[in-house]
PDB file of N, CA and C in Angstrom:
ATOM      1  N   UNK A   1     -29.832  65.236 -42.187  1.00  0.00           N
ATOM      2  CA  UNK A   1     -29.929  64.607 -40.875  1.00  0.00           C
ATOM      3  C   UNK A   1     -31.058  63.581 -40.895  1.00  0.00           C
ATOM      4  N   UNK A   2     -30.765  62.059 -40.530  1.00  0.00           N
ATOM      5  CA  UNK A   2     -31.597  61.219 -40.225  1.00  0.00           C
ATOM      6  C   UNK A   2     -31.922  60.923 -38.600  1.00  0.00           C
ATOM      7  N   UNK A   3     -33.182  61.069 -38.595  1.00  0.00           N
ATOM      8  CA  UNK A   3     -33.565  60.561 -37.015  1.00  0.00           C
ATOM      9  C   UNK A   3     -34.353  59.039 -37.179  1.00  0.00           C
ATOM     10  N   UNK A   4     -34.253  58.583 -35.849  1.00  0.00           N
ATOM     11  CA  UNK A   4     -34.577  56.715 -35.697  1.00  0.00           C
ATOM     12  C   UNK A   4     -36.014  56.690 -36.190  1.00  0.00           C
ATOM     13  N   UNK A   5     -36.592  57.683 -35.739  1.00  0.00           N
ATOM     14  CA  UNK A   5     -37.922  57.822 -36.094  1.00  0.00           C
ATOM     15  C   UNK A   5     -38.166  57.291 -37.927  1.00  0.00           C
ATOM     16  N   UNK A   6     -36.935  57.437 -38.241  1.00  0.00           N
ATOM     17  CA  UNK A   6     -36.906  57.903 -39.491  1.00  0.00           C
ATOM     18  C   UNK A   6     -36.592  56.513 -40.780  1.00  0.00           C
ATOM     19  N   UNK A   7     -36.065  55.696 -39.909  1.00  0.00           N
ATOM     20  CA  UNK A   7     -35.141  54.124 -40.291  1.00  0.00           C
ATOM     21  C   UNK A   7     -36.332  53.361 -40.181  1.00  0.00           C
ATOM     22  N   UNK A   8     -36.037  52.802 -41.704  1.00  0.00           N
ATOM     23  CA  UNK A   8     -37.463  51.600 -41.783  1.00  0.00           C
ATOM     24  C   UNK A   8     -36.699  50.089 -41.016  1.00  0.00           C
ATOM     25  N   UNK A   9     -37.929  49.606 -41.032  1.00  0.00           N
ATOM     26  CA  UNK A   9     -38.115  48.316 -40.084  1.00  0.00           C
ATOM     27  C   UNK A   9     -36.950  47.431 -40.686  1.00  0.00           C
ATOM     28  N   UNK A  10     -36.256  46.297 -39.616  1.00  0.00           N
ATOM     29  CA  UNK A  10     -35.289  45.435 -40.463  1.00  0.00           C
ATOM     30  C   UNK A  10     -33.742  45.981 -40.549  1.00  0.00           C
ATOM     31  N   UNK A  11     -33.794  47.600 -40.404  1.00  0.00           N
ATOM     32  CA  UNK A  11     -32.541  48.441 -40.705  1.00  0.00           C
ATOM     33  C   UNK A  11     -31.325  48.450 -39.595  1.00  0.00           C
ATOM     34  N   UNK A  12     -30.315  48.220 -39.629  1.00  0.00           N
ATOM     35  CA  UNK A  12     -29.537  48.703 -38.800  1.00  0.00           C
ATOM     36  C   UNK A  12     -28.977  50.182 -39.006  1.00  0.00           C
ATOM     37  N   UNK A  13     -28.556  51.025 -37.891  1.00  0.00           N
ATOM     38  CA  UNK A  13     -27.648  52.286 -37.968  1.00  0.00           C
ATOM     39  C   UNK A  13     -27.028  52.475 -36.604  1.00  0.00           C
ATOM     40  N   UNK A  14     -26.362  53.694 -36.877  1.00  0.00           N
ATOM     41  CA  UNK A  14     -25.165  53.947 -35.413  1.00  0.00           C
ATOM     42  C   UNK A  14     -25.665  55.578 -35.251  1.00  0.00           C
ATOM     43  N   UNK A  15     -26.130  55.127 -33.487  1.00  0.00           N
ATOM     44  CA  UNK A  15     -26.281  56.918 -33.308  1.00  0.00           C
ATOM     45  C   UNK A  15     -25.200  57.473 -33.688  1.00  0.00           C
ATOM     46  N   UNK A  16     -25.600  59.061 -33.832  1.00  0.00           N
ATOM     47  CA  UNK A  16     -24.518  60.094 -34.414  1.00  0.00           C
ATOM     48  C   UNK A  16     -24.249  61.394 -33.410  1.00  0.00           C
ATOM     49  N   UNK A  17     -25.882  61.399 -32.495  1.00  0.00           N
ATOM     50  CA  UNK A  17     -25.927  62.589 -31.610  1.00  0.00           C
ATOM     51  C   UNK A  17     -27.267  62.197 -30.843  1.00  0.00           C
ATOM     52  N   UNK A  18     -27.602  63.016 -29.838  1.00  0.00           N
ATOM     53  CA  UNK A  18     -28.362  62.678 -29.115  1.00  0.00           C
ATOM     54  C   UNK A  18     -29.019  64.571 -28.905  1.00  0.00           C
ATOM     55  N   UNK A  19     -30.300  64.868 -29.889  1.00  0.00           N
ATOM     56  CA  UNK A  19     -30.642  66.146 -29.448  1.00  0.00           C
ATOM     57  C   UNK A  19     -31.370  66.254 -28.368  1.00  0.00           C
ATOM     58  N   UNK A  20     -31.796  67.622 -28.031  1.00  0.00           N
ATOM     59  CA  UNK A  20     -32.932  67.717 -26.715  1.00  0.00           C
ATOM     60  C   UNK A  20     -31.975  68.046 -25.285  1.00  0.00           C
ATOM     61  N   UNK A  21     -32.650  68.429 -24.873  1.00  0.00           N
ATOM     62  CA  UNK A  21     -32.013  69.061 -23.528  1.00  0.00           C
ATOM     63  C   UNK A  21     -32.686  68.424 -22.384  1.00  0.00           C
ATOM     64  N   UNK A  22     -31.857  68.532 -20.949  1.00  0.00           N
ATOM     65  CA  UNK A  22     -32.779  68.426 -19.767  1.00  0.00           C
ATOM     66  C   UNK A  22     -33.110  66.426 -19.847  1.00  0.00           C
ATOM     67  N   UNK A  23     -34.278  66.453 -18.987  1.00  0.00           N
ATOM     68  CA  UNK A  23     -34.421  65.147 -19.248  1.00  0.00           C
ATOM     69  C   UNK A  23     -35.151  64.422 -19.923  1.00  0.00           C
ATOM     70  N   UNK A  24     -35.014  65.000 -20.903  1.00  0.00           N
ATOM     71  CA  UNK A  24     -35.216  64.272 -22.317  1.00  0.00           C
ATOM     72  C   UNK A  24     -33.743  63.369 -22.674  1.00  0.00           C
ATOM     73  N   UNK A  25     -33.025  64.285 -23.007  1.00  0.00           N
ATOM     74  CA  UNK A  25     -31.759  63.555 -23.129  1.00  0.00           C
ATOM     75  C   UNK A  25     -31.146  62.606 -22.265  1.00  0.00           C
ATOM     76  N   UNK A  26     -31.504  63.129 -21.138  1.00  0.00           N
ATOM     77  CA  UNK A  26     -30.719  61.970 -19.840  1.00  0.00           C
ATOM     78  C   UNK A  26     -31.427  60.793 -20.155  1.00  0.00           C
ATOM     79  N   UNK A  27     -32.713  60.470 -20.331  1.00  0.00           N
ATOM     80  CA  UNK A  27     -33.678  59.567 -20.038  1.00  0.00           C
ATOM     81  C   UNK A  27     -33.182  58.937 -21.514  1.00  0.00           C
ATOM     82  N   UNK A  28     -33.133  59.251 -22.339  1.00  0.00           N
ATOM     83  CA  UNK A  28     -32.604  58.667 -24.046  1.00  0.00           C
ATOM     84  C   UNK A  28     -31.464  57.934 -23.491  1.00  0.00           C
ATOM     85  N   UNK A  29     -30.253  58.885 -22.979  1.00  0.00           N
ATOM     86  CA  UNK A  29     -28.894  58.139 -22.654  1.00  0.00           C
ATOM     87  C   UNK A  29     -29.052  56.973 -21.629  1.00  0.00           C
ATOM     88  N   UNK A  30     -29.870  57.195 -20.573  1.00  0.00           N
ATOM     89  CA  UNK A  30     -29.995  56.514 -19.278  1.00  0.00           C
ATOM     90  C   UNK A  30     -30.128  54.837 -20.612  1.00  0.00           C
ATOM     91  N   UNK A  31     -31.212  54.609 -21.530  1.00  0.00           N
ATOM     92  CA  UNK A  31     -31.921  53.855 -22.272  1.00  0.00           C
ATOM     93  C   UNK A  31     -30.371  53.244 -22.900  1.00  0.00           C
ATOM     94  N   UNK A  32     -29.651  53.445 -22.853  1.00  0.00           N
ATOM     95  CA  UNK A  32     -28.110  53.058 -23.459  1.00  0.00           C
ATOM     96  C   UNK A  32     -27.756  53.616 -24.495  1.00  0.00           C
ATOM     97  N   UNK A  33     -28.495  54.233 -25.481  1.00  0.00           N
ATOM     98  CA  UNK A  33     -28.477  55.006 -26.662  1.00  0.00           C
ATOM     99  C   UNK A  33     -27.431  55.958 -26.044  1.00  0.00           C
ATOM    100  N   UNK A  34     -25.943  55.944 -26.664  1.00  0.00           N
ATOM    101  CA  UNK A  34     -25.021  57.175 -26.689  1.00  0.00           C
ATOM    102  C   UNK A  34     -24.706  56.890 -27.884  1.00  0.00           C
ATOM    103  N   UNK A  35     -23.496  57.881 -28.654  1.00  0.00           N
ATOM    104  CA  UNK A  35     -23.123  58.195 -29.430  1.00  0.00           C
ATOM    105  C   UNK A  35     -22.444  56.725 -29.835  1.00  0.00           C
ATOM    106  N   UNK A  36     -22.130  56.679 -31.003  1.00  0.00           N
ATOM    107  CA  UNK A  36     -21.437  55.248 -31.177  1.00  0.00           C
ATOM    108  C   UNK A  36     -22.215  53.876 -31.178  1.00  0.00           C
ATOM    109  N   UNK A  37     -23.459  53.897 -30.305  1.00  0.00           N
ATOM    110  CA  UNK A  37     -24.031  52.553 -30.593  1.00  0.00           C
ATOM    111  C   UNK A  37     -25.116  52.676 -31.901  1.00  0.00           C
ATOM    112  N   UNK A  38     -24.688  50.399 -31.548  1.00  0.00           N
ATOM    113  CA  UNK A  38     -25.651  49.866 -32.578  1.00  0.00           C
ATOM    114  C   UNK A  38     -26.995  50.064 -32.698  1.00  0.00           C
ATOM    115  N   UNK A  39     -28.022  50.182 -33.406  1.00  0.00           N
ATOM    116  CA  UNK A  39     -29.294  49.797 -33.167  1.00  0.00           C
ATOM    117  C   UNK A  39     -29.966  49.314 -34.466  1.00  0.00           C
ATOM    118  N   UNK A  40     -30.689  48.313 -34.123  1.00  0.00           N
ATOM    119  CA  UNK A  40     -31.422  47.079 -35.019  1.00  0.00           C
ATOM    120  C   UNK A  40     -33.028  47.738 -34.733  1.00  0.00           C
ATOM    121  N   UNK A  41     -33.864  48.170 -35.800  1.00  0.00           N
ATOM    122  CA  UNK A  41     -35.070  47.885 -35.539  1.00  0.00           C
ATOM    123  C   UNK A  41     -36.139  47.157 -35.941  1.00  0.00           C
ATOM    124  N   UNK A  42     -36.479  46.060 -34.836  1.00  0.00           N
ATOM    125  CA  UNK A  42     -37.449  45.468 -35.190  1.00  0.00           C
ATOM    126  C   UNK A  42     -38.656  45.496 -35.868  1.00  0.00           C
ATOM    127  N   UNK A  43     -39.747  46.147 -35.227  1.00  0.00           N
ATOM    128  CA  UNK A  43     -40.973  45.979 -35.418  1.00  0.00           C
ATOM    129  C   UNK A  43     -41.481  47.575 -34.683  1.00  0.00           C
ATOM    130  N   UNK A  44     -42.618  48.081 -35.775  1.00  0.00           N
ATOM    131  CA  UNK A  44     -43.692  48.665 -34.856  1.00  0.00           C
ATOM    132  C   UNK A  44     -44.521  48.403 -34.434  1.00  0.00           C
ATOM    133  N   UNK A  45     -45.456  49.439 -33.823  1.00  0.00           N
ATOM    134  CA  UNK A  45     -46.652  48.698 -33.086  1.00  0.00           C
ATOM    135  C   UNK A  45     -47.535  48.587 -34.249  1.00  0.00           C
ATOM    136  N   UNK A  46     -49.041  48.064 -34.102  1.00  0.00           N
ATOM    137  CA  UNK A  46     -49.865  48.646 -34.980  1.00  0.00           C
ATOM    138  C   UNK A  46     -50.103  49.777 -35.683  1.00  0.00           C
ATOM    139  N   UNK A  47     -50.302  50.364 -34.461  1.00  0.00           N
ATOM    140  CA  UNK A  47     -50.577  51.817 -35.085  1.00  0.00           C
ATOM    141  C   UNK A  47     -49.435  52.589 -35.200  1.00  0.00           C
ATOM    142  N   UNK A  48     -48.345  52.219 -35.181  1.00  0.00           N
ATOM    143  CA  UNK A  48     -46.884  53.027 -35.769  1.00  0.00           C
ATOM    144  C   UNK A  48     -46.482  53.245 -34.317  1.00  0.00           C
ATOM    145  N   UNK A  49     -46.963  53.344 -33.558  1.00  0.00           N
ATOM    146  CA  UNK A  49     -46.181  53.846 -31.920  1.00  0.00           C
ATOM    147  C   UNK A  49     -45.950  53.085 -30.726  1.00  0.00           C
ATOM    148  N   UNK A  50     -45.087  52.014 -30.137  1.00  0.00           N
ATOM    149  CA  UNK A  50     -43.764  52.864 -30.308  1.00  0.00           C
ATOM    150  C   UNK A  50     -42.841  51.935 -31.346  1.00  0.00           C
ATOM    151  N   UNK A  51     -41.637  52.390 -31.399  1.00  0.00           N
ATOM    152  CA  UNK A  51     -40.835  51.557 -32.399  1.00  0.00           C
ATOM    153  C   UNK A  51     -40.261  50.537 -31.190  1.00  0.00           C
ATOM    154  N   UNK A  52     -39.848  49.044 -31.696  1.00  0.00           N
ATOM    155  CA  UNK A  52     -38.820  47.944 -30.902  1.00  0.00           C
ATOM    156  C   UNK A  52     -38.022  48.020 -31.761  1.00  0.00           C
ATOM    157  N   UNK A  53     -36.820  48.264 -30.858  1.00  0.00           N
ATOM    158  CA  UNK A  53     -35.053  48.038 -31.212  1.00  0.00           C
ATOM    159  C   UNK A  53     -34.393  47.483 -30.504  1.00  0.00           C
ATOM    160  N   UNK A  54     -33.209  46.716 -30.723  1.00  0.00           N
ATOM    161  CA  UNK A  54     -32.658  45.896 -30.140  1.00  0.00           C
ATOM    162  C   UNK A  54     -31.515  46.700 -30.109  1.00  0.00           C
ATOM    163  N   UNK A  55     -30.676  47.102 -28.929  1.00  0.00           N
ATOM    164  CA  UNK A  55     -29.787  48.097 -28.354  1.00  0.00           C
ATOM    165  C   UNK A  55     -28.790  47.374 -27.600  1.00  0.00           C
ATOM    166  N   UNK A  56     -27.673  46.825 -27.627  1.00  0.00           N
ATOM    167  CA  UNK A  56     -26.454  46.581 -27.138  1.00  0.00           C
ATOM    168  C   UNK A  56     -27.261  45.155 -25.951  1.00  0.00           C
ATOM    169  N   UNK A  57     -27.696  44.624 -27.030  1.00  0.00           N
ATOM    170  CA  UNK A  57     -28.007  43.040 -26.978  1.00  0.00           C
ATOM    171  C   UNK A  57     -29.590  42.953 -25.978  1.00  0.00           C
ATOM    172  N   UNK A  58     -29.898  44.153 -25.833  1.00  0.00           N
ATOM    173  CA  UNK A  58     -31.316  43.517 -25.259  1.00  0.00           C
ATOM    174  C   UNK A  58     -32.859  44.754 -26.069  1.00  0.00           C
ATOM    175  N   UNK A  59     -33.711  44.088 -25.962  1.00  0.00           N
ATOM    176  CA  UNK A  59     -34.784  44.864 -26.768  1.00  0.00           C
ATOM    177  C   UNK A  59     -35.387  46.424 -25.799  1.00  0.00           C
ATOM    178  N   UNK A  60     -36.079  46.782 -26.531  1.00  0.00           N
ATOM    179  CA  UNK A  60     -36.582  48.456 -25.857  1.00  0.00           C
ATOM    180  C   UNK A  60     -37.270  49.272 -27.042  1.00  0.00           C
ATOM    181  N   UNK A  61     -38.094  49.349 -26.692  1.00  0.00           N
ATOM    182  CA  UNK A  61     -39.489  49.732 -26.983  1.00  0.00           C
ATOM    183  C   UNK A  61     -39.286  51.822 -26.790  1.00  0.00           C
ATOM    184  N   UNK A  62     -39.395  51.936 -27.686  1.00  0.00           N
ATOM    185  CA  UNK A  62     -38.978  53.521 -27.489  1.00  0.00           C
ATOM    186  C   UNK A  62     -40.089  54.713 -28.519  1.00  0.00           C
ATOM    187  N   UNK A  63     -40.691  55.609 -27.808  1.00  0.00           N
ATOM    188  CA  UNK A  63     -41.938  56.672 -28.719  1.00  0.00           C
ATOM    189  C   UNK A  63     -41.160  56.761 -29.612  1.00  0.00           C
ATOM    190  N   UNK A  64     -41.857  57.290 -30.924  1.00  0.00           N
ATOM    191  CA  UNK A  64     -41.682  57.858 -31.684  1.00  0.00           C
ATOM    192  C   UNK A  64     -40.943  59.373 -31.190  1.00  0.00           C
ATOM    193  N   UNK A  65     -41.725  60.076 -30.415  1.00  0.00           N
ATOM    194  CA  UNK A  65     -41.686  61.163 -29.921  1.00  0.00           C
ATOM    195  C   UNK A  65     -40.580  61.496 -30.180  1.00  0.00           C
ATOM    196  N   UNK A  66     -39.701  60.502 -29.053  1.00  0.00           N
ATOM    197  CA  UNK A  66     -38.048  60.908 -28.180  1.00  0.00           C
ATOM    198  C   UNK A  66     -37.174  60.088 -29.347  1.00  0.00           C
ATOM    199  N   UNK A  67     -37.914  59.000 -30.368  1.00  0.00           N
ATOM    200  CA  UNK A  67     -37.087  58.770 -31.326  1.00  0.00           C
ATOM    201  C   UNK A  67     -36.079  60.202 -32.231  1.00  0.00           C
ATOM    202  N   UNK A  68     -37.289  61.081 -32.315  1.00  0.00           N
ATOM    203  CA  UNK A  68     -36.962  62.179 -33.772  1.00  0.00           C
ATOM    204  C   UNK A  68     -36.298  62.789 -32.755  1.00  0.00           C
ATOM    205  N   UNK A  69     -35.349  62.946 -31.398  1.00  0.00           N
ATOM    206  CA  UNK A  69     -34.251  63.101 -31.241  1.00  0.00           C
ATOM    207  C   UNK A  69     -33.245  62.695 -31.148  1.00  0.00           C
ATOM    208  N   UNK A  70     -33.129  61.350 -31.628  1.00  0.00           N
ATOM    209  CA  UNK A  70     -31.360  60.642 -31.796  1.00  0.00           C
ATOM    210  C   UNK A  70     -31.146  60.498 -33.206  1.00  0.00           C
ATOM    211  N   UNK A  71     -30.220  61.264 -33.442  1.00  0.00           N
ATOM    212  CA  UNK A  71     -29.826  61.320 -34.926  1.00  0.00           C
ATOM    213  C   UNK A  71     -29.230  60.032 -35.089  1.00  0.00           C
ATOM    214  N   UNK A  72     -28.769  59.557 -36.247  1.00  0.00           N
ATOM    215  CA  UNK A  72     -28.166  58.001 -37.049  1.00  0.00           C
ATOM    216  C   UNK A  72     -27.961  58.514 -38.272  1.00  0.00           C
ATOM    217  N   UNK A  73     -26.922  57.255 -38.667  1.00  0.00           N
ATOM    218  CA  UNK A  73     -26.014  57.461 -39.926  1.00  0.00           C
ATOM    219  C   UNK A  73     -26.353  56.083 -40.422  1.00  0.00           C
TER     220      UNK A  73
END
């Protein structure tokens, strides 16, 4: 299992699942991240937190945290 947390910079992948319960998950999905989409990641911050990805044509800035729950292929 790969999580976004996990995809170096430059990479594209396609979520696979969305773990976590409650609103953790809602707040991931609310972000457009469902099953099936694209995601491009840009750039981190300095200090590694948070990651920028570009998500079904517009950018979003997302923790690390809530990253290491959306799995990718």
């Amino acid at each position: 299992m790969k999580t976004l947390r996990e995809v170096a910079i430059g990479e594209s992948v396609k979520v696979v699942k969305i773990h976590g319960e409650g609103a953790v998950k809602r707040r991931i999905m609310d972000m457009g991240l469902t099953k099936g989409t694209e995601i491009f990641v840009q750039k981190s911050a300095p200090l590694g937190d948070p990651l920028q990805v570009t998500v079904r044509g517009y950018e979003l800035s997302i923790r690390k945290a809530d990253a290491e729950f959306i799995e990718v292929e």
